[in-house]
PDB file of N, CA and C in Angstrom:
ATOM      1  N   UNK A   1       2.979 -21.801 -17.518  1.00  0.00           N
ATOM      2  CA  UNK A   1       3.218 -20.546 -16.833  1.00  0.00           C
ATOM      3  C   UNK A   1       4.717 -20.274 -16.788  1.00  0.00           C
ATOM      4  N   UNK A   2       5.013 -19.007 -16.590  1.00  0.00           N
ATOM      5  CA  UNK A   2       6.728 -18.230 -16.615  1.00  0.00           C
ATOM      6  C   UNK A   2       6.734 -18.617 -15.368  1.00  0.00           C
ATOM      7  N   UNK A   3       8.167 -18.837 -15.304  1.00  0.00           N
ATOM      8  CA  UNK A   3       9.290 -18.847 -13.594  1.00  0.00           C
ATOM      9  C   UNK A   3       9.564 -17.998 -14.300  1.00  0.00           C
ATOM     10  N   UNK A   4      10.100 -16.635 -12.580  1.00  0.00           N
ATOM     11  CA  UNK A   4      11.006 -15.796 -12.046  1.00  0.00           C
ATOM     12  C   UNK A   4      11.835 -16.327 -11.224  1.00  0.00           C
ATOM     13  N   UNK A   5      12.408 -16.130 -11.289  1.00  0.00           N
ATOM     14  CA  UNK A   5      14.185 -16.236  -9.835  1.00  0.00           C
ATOM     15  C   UNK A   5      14.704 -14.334  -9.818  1.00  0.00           C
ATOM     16  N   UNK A   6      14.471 -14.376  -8.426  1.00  0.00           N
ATOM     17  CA  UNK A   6      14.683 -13.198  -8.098  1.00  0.00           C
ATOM     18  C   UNK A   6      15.906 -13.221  -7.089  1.00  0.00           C
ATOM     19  N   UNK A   7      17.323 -12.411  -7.274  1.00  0.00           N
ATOM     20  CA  UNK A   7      18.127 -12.544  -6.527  1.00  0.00           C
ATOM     21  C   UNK A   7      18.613 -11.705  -5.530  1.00  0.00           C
ATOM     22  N   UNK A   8      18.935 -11.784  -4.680  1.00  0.00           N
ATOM     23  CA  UNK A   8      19.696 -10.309  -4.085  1.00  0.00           C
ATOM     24  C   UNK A   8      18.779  -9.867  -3.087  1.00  0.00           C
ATOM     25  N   UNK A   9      17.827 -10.591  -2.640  1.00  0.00           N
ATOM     26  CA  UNK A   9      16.778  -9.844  -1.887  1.00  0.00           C
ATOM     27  C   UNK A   9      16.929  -9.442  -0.485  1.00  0.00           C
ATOM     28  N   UNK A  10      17.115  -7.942  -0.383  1.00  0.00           N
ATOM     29  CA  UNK A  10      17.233  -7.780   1.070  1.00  0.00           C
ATOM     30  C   UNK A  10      16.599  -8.175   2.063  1.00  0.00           C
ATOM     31  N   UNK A  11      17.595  -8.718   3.155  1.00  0.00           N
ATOM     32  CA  UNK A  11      16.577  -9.836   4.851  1.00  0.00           C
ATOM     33  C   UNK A  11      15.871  -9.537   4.932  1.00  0.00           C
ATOM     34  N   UNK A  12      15.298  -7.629   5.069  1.00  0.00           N
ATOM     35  CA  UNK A  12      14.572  -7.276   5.493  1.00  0.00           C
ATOM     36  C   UNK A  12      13.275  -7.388   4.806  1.00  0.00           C
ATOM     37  N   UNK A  13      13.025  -7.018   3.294  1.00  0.00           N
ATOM     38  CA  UNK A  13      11.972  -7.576   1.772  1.00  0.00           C
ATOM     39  C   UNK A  13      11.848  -9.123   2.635  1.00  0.00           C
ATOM     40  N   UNK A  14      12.277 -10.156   2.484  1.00  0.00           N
ATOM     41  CA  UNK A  14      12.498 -10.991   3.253  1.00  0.00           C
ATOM     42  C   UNK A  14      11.480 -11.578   3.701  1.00  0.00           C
ATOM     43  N   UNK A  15      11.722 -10.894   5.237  1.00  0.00           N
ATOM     44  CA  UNK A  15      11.175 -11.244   6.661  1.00  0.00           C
ATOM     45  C   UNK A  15      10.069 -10.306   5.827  1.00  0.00           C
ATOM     46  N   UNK A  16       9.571  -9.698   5.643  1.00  0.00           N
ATOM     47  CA  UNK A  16       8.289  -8.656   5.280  1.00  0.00           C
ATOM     48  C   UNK A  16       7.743 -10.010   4.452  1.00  0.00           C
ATOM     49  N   UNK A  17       7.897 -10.181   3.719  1.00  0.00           N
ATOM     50  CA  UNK A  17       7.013 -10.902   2.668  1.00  0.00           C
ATOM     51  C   UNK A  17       6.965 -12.150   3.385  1.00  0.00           C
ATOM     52  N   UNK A  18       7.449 -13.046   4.365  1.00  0.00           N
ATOM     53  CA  UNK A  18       7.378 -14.148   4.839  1.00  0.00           C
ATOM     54  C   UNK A  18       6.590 -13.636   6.015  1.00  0.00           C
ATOM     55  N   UNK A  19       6.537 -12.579   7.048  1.00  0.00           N
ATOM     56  CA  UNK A  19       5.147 -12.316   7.671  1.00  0.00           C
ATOM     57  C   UNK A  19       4.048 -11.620   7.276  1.00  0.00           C
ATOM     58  N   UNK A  20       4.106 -11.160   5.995  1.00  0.00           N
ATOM     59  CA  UNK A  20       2.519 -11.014   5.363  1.00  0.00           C
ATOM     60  C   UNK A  20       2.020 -12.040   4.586  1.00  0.00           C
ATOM     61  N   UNK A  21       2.966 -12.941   4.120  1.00  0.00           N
ATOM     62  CA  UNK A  21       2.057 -14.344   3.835  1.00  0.00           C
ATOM     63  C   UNK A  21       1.982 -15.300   4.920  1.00  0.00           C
ATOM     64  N   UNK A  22       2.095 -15.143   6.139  1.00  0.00           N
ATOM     65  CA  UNK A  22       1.441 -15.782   6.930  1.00  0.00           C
ATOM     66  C   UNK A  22      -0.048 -15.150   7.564  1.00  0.00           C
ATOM     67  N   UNK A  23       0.102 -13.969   8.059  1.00  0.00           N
ATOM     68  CA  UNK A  23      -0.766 -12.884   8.243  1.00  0.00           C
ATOM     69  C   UNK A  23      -2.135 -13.171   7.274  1.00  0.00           C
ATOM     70  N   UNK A  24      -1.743 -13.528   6.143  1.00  0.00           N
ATOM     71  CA  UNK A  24      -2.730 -13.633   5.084  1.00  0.00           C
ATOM     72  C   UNK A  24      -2.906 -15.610   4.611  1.00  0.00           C
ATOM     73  N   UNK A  25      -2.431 -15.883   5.327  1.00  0.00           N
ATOM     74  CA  UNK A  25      -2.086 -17.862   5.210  1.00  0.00           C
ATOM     75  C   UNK A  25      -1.336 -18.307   4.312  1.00  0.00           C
ATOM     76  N   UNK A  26      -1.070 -17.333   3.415  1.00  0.00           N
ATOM     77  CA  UNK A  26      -0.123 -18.008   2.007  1.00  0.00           C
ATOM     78  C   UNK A  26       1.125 -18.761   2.489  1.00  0.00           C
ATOM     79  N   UNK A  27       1.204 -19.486   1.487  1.00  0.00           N
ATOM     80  CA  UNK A  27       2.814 -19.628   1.182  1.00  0.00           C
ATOM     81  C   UNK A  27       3.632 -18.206   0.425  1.00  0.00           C
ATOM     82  N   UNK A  28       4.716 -17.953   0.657  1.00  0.00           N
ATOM     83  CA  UNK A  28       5.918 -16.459   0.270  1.00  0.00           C
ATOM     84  C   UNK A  28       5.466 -16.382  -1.130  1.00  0.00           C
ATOM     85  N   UNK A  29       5.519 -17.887  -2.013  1.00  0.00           N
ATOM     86  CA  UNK A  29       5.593 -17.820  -3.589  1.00  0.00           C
ATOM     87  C   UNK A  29       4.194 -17.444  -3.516  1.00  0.00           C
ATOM     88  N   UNK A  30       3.388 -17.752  -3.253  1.00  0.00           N
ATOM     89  CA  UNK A  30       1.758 -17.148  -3.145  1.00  0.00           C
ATOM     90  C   UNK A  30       1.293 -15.964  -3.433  1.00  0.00           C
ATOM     91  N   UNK A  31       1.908 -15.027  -1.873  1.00  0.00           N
ATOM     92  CA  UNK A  31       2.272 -14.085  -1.628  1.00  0.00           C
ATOM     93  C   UNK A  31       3.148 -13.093  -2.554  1.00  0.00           C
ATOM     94  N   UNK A  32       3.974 -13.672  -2.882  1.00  0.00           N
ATOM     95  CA  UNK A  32       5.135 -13.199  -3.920  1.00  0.00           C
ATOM     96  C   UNK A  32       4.329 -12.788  -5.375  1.00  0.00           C
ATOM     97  N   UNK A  33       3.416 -13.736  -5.916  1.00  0.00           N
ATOM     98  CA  UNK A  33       2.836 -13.515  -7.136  1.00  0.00           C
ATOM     99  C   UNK A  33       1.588 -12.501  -6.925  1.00  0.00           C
ATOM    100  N   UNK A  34       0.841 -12.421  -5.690  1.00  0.00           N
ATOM    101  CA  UNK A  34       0.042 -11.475  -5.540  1.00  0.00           C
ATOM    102  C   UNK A  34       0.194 -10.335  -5.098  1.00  0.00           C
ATOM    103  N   UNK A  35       1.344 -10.039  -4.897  1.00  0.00           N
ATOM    104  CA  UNK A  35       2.219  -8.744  -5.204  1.00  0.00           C
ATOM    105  C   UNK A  35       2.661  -8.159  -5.958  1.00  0.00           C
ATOM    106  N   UNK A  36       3.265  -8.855  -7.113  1.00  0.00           N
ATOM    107  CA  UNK A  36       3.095  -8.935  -8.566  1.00  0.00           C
ATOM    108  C   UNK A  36       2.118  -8.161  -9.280  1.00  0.00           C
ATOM    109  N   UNK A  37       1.091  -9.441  -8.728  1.00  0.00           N
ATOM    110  CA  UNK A  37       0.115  -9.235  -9.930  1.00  0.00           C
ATOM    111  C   UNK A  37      -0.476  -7.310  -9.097  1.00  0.00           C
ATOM    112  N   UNK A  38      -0.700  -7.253  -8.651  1.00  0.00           N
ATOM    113  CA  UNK A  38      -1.263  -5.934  -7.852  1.00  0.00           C
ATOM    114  C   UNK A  38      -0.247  -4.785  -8.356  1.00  0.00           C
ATOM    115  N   UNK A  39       0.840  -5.063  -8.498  1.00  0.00           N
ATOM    116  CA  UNK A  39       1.954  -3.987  -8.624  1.00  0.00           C
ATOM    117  C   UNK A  39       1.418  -3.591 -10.565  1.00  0.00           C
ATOM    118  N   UNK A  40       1.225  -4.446 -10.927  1.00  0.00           N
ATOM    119  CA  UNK A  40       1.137  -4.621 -12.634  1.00  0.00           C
ATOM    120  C   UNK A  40      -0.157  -4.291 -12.824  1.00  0.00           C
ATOM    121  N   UNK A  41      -1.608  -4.352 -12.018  1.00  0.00           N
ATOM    122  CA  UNK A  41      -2.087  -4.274 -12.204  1.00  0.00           C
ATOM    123  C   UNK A  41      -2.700  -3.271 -13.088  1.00  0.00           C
ATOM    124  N   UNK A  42      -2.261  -2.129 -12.456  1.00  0.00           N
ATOM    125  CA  UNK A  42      -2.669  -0.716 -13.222  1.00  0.00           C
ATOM    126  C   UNK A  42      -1.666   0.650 -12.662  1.00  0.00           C
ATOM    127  N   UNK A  43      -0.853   0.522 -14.005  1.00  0.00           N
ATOM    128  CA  UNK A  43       0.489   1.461 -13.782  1.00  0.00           C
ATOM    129  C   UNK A  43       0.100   2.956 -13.959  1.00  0.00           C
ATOM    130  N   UNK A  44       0.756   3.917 -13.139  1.00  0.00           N
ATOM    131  CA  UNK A  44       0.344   5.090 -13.484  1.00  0.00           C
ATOM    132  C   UNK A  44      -0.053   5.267 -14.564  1.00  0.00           C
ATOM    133  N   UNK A  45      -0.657   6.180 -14.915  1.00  0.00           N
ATOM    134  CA  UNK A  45      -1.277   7.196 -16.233  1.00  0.00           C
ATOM    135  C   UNK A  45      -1.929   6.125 -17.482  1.00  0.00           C
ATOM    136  N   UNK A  46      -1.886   4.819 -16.619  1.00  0.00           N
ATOM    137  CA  UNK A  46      -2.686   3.646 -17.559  1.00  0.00           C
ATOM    138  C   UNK A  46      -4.367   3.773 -17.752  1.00  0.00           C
ATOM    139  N   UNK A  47      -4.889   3.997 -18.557  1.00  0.00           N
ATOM    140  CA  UNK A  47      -6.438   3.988 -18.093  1.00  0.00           C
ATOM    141  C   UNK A  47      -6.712   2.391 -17.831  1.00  0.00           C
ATOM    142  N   UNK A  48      -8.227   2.330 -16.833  1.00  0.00           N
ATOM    143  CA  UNK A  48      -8.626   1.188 -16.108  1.00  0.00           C
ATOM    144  C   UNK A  48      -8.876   0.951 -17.462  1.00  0.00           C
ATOM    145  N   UNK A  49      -9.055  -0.639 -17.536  1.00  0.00           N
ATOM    146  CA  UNK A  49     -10.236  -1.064 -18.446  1.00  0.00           C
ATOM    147  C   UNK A  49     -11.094  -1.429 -18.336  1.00  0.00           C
ATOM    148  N   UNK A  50     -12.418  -1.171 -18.796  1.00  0.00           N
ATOM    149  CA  UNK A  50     -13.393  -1.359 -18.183  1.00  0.00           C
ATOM    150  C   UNK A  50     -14.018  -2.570 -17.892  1.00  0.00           C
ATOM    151  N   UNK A  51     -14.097  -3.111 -18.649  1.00  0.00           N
ATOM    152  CA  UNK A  51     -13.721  -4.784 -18.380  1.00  0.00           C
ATOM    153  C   UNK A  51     -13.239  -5.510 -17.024  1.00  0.00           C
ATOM    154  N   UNK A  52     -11.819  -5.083 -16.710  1.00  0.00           N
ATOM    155  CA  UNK A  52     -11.761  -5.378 -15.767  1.00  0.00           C
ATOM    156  C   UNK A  52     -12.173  -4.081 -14.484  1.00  0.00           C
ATOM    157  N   UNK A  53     -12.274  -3.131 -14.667  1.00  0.00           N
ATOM    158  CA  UNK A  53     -13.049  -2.644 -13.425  1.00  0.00           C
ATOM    159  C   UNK A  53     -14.990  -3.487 -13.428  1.00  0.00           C
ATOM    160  N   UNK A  54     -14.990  -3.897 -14.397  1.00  0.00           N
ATOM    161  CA  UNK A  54     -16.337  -4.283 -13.606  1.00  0.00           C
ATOM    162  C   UNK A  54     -16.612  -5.501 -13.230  1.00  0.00           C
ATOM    163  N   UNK A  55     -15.157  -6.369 -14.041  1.00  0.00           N
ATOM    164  CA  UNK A  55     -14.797  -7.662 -13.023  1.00  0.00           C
ATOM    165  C   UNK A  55     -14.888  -7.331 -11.540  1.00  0.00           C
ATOM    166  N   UNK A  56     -13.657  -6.376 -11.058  1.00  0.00           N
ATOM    167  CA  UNK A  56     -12.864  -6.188  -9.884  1.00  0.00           C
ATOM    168  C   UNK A  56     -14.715  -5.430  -8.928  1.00  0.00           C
ATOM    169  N   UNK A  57     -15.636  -5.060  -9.524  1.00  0.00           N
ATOM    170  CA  UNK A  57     -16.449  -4.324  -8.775  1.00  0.00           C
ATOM    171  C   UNK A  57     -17.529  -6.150  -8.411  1.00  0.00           C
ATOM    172  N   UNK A  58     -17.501  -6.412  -9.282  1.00  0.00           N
ATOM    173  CA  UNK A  58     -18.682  -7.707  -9.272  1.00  0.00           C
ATOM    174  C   UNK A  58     -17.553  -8.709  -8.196  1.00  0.00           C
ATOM    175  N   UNK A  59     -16.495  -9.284  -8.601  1.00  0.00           N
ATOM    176  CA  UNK A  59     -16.017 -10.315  -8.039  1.00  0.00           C
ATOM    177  C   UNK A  59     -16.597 -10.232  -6.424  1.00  0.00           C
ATOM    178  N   UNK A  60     -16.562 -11.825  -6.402  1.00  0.00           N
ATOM    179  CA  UNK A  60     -16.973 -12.811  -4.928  1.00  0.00           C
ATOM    180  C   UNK A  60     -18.634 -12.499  -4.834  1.00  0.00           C
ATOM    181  N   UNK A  61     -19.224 -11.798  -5.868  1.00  0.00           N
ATOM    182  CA  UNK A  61     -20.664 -11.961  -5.735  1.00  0.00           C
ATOM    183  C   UNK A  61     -21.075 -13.023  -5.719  1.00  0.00           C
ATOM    184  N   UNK A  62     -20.007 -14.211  -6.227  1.00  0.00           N
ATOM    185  CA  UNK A  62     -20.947 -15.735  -6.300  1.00  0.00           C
ATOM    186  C   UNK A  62     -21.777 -15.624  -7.525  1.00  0.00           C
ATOM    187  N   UNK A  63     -21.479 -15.471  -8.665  1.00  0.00           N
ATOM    188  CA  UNK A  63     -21.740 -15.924  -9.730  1.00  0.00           C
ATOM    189  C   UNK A  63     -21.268 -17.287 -10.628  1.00  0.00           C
ATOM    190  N   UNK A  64     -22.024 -18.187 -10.952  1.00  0.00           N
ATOM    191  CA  UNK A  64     -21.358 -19.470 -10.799  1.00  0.00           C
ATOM    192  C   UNK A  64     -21.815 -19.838 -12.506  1.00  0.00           C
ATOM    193  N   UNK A  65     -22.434 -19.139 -13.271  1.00  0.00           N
ATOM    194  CA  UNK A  65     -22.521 -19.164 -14.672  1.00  0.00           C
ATOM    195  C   UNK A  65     -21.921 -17.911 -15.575  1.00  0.00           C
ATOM    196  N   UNK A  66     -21.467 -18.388 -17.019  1.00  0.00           N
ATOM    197  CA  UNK A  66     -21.410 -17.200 -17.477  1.00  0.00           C
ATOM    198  C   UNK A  66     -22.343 -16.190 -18.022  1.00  0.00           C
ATOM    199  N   UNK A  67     -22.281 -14.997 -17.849  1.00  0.00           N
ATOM    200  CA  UNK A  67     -23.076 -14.112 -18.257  1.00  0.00           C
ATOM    201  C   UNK A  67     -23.109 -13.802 -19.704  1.00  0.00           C
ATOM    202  N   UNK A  68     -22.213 -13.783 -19.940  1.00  0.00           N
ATOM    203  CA  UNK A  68     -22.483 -14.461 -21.936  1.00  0.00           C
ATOM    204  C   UNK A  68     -21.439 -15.817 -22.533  1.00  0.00           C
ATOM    205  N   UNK A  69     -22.680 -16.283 -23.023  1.00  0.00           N
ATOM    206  CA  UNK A  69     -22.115 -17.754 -23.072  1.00  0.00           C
ATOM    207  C   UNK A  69     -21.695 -17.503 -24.655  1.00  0.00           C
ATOM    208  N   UNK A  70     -22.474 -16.731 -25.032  1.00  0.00           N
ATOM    209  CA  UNK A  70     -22.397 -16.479 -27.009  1.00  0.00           C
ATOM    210  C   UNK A  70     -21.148 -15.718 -27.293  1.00  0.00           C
ATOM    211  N   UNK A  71     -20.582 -14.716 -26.581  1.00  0.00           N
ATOM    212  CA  UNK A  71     -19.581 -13.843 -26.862  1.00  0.00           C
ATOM    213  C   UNK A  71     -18.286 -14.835 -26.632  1.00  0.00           C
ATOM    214  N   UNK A  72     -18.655 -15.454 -25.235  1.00  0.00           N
ATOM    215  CA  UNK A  72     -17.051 -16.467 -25.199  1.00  0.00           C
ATOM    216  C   UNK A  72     -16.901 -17.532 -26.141  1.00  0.00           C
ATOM    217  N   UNK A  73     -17.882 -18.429 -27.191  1.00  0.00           N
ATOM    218  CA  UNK A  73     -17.787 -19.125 -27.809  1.00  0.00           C
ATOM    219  C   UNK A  73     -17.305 -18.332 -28.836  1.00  0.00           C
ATOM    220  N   UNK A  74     -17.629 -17.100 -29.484  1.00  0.00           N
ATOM    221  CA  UNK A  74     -17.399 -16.486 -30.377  1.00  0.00           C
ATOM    222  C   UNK A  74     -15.759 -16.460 -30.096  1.00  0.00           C
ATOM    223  N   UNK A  75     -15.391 -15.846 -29.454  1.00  0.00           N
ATOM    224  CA  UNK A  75     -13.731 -15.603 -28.912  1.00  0.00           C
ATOM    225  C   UNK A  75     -12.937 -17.046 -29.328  1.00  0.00           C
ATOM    226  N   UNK A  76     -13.693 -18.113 -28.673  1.00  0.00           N
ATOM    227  CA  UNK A  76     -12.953 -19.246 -28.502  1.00  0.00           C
ATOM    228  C   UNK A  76     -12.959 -19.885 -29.734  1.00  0.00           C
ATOM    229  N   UNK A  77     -13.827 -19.076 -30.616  1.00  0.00           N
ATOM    230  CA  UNK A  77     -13.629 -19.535 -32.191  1.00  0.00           C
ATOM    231  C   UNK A  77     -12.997 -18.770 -33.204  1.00  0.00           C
ATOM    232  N   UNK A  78     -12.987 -17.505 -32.670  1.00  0.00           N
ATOM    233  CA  UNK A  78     -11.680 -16.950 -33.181  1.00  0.00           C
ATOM    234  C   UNK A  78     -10.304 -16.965 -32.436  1.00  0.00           C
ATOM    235  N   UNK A  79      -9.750 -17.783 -31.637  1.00  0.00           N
ATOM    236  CA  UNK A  79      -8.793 -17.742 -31.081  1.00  0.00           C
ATOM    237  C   UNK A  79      -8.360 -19.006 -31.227  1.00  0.00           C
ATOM    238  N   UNK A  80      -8.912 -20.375 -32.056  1.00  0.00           N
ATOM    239  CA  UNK A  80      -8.912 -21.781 -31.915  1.00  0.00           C
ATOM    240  C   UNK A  80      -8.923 -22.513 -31.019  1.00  0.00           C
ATOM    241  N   UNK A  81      -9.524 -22.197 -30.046  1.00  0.00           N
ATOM    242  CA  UNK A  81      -9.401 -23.436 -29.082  1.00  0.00           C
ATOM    243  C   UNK A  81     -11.243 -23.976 -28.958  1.00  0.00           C
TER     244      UNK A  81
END
């Protein structure tokens, strides 16, 4: 995985991100990357993909197998691993 080092950060960014990752139990770097990832998620005038909107609609249903086992082997054999 990439490191960031982010410098210059105003007290106030700060204290905000160190009481919403408690608020939420994280650790800041926790917190810090799931801010991130949410900010990147889907940039203006980006279309969703559908893919992941029907991840983001299904997730925490508790699905504990994959729903295609043939398509990911296929992938994982064109991708070499």
């Amino acid at each position: 995985m990439a490191q960031l080092l982010v410098r210059n950060i105003e007290e106030t960014v700060n204290r905000r991100l160190r009481e919403r990752a408690a608020r939420h139990g994280k650790s800041m770097e926790e917190e810090a990357r799931d801010v991130l990832r949410a900010a990147v998620a889907l940039e203006p005038g980006q279309p969703e993909r559908l893919g992941s909107a029907i991840a983001a609609r299904f997730a925490g249903v508790g699905l504990t197998e994959s729903m295609w086992p043939e398509w990911e082997a296929e992938l994982s054999r064109r991708i070499g691993r």
